[in-house]
Protein backbone atom coordinates (compact mmCIF):
# COMPACT_ATOMS: atom_id res chain seq x y z
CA UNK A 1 -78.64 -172.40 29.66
CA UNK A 2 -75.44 -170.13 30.45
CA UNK A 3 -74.91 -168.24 33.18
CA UNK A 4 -75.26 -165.47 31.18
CA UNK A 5 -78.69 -166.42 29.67
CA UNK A 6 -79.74 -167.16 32.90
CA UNK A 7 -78.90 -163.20 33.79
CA UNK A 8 -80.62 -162.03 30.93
CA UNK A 9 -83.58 -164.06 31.54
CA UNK A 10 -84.41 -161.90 34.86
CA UNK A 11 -83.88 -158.61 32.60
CA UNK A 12 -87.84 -158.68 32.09
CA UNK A 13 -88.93 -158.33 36.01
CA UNK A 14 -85.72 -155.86 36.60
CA UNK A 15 -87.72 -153.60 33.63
CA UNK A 16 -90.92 -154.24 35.36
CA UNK A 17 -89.51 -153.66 39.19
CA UNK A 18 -87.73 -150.31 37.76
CA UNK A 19 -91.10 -148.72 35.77
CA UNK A 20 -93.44 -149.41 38.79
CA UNK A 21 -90.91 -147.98 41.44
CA UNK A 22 -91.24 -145.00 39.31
CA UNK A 23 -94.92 -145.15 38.92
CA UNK A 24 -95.53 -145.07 42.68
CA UNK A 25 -92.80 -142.37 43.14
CA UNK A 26 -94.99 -140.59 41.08
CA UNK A 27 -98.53 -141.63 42.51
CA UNK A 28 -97.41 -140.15 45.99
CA UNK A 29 -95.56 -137.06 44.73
CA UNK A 30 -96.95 -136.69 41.16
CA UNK A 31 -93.86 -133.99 39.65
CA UNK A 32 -91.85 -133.70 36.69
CA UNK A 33 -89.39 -135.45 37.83
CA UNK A 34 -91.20 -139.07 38.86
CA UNK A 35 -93.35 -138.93 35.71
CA UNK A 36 -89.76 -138.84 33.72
CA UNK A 37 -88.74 -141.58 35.26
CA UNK A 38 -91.28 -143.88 34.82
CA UNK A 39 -91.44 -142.60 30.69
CA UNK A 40 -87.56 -143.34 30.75
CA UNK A 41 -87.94 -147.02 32.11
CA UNK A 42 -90.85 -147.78 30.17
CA UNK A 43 -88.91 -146.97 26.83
CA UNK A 44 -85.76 -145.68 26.77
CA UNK A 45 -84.24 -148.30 29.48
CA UNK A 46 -85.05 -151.46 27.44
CA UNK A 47 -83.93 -149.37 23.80
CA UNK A 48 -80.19 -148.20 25.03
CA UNK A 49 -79.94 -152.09 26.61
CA UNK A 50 -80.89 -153.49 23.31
CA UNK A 51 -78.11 -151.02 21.80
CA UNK A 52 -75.68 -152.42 24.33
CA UNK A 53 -76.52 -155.55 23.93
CA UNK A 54 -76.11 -155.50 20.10
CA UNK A 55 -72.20 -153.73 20.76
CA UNK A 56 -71.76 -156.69 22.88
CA UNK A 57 -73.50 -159.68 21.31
CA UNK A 58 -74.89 -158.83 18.02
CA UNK A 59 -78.01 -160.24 16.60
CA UNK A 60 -77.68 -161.63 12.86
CA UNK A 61 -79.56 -163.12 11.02
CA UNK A 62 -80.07 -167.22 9.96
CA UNK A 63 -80.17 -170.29 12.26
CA UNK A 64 -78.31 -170.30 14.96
CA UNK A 65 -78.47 -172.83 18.35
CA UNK A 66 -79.85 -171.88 21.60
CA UNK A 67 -79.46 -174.80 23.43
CA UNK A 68 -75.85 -174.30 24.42
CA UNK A 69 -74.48 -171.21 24.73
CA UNK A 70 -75.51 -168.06 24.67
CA UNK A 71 -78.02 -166.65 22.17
CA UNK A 72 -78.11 -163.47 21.15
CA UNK A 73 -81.36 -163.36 19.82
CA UNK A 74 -82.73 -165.06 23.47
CA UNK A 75 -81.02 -162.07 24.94
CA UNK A 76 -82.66 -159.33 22.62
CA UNK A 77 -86.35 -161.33 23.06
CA UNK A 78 -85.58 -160.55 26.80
CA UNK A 79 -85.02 -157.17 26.81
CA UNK A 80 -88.39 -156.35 24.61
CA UNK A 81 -90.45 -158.78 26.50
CA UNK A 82 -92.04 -156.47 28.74
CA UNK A 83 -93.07 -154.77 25.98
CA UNK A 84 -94.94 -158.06 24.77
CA UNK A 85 -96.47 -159.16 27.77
CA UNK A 86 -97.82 -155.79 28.51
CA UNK A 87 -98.62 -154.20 24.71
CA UNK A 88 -100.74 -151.39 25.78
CA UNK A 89 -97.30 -148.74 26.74
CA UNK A 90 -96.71 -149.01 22.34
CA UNK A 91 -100.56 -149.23 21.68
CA UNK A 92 -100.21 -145.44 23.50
CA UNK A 93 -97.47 -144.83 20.79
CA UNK A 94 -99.64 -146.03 17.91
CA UNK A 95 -102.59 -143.30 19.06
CA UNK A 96 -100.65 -140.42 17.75
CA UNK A 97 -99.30 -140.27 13.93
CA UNK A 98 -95.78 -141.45 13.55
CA UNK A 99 -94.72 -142.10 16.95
CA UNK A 100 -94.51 -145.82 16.88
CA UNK A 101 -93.07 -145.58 13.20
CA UNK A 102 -90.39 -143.77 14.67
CA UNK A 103 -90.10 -145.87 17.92
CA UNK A 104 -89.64 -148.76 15.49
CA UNK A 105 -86.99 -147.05 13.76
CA UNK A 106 -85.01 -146.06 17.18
CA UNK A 107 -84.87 -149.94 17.44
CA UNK A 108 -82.97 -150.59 13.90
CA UNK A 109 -86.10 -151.06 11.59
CA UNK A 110 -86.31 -149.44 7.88
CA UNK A 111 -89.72 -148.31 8.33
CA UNK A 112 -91.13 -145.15 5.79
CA UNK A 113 -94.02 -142.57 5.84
CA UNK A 114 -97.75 -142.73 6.18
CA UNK A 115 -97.71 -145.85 7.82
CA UNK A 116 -101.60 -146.28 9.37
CA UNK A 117 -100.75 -148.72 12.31
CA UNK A 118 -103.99 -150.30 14.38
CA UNK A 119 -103.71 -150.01 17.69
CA UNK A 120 -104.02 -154.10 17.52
CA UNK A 121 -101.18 -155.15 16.81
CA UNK A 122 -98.71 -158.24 18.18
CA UNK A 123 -94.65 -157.01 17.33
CA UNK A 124 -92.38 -160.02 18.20
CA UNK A 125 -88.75 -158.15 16.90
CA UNK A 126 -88.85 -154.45 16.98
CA UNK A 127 -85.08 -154.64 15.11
CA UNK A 128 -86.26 -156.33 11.73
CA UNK A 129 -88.54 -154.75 9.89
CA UNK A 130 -88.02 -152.98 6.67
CA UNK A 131 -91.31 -150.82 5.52
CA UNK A 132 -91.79 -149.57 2.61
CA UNK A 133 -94.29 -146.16 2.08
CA UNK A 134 -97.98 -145.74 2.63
CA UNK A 135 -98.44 -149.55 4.01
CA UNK A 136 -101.52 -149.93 6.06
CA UNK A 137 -101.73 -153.00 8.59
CA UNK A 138 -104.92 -154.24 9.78
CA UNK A 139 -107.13 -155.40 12.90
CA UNK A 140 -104.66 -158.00 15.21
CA UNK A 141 -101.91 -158.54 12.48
CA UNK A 142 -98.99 -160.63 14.20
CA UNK A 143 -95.92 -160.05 12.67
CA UNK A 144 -92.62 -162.16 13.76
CA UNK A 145 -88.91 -162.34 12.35
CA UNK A 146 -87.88 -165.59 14.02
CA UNK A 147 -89.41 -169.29 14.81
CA UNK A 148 -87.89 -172.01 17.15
CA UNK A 149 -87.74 -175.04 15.80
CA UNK A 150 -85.68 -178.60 16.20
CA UNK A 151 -82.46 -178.68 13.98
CA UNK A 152 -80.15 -181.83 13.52
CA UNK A 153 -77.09 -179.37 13.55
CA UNK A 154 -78.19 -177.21 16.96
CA UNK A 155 -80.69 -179.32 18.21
CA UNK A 156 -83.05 -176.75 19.66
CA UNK A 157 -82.21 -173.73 16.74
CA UNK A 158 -83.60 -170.42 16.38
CA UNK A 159 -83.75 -168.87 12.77
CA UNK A 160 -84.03 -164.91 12.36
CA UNK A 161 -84.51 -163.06 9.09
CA UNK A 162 -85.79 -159.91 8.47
CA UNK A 163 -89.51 -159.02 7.38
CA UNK A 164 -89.50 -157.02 4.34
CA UNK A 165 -93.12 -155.00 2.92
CA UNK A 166 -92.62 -153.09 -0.10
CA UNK A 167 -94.40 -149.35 -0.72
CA UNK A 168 -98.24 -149.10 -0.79
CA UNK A 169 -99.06 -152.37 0.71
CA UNK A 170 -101.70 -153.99 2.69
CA UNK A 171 -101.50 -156.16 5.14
CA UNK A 172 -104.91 -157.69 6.39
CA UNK A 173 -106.67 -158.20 9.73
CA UNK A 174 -105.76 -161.35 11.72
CA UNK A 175 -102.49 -162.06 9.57
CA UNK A 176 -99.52 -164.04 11.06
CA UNK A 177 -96.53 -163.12 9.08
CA UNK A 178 -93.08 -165.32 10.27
CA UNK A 179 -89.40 -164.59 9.44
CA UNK A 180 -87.88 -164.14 5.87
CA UNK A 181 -91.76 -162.63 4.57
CA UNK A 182 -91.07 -160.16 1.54
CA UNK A 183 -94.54 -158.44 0.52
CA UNK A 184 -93.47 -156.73 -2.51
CA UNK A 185 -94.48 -153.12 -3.50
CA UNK A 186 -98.72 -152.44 -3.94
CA UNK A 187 -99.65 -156.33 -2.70
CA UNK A 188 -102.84 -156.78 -0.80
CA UNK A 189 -102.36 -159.60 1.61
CA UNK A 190 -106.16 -161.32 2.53
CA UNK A 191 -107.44 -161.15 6.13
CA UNK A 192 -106.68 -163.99 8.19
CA UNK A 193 -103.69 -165.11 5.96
CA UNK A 194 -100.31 -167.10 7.48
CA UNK A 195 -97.14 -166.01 5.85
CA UNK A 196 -94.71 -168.67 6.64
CA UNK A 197 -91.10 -168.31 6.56
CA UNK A 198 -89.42 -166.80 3.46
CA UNK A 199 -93.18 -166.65 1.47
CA UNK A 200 -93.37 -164.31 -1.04
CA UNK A 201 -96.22 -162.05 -1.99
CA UNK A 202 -96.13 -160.73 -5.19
CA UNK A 203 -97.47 -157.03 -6.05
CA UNK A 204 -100.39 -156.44 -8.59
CA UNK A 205 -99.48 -155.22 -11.54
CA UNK A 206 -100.98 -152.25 -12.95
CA UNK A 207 -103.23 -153.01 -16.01
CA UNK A 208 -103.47 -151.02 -18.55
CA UNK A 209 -106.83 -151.42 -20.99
CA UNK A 210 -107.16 -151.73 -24.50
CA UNK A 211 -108.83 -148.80 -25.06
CA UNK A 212 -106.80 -146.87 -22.51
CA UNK A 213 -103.98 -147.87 -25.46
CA UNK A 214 -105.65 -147.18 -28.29
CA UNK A 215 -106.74 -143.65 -27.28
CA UNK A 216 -103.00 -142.88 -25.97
CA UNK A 217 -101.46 -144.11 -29.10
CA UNK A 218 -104.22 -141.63 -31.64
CA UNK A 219 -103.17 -138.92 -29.34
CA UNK A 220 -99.22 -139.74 -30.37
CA UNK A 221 -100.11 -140.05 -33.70
C-alpha cells in the first residue's frame, strides 16, 4: 500500500474521533452550536471529502489494480466507511420521506421520486446509483457497485460500474445486487435473489387481452 493509502486508511477513526468530540461537547453543554457540530461531522464532513477527493483522484468506472498504487476507489470506500460500519446515522435519514433520496443524490447518484426505502438497508457506494421513479426496495436489500477479485493484469483488481434500476421497479427483501446490475423499467426482482455483476433483469411487458382488442377495435370502427 502507498503512503497515501495508508493516510486514507485512518480517514475512518479521524470521522469517528471528530463526531464523538462533538457529541460529548454537546452532552455537557447541550446548545445549538455542539448539536451542529456533531450533524456536520456525521454528514457533511465525509460528503465535501468525497467531493475533494473526486477533484483530486477521481473514481471511474471498470477494473482497475489496488495492489500497487493508489486506488481511488479504496480511498472513496474509506471516506463512507463510517457510514457502513455504523448504518443507523442514514437509517435516521430513511425515517422521513425523501431525505436519504436526496442524501444519495448529494453524493453523485441519479436517483428519482417516490422512492419507498426500508430502513434495512446495506449501501456499499453512495456515488453509483442511477434510480429510476416509484422503485420500492425491500426488507435487508444489499446493493454494491464494485467486487474485489484476483486479475492476471493487476493481480489484486477492483472493478466498479454503476447500478442502474429503471422506473416502477421492485427490488425484493434479502437481495444482493453487485456492480454493472441494470433492472429495467416495471421489473419485479424475487426476494432473496443475487444479481451478479452486469445481470440483467428484464421488465414485464404489459399484456394486452384479446378481448381488451376486440372491444377497442368495434369502438374504432
Amino acid at each position: 500500500m502507498t503512503f497515501y493509502g495508508k493516510l486514507i486508511s485512518l480517514f475512518p477513526i479521524l470521522n469517528v474521533t471528530l463526531v464523538l468530540s462533538a457529541l460529548i461537547g454537546f452532552i455537557v453543554d447541550p446548545s445549538l452550536f455542539y448539536g451542529l457540530e456533531t450533524l456536520f461531522f456525521i454528514y457533511l464532513f465525509p460528503l465535501i471529502c468525497f467531493h475533494l477527493h473526486q477533484i483530486i483522484c477521481p473514481l471511474n468506472e471498470g477494473e482497475s489494480g489496488i495492489g500497487s498504487g493508489y486506488s481511488a476507489w479504496y480511498g472513496t470506500h474509506m471516506i463512507q466507511n463510517m457510514h457502513i460500519t455504523f448504518p443507523m446515522f442514514e437509517r435516521v435519514l430513511r425515517l422521513i420521506p425523501g431525505v436519504f433520496s436526496t442524501w444519495l443524490r448529494l453524493w453523485g447518484s441519479e436517483v428519482g421520486k417516490n422512492i419507498h426505502w426500508t430502513t434495512q438497508l446495506e449501501l456499499a457506494d453512495r456515488s453509483l446509483l442511477k434510480i429510476g421513479d416509484n422503485c420500492v426496495f425491500g426488507y435487508n436489500v444489499k446493493i454494491s457497485s464494485h467486487v474485489v477479485k484476483l486479475s492476471s493484469k493487476y493481480g489484486m483488481a477492483v472493478y466498479v460500474k454503476r447500478i442502474s434500476i429503471g422506473n416502477n421497479s421492485l427490488i425484493g427483501a434479502l437481495t444482493g445486487m453487485a456492480p454493472g446490475v441494470v433492472v429495467e423499467e416495471n421489473a419485479l426482482v424475487p426476494a432473496q435473489s443475487s444479481l451478479y455483476p452486469d445481470t440483467v433483469v428484464e421488465g414485464r411487458k404489459k399484456k394486452v387481452k384479446p378481448t381488451q382488442v376486440s372491444e377497442e377495435s368495434s369502438e374504432l370502427m
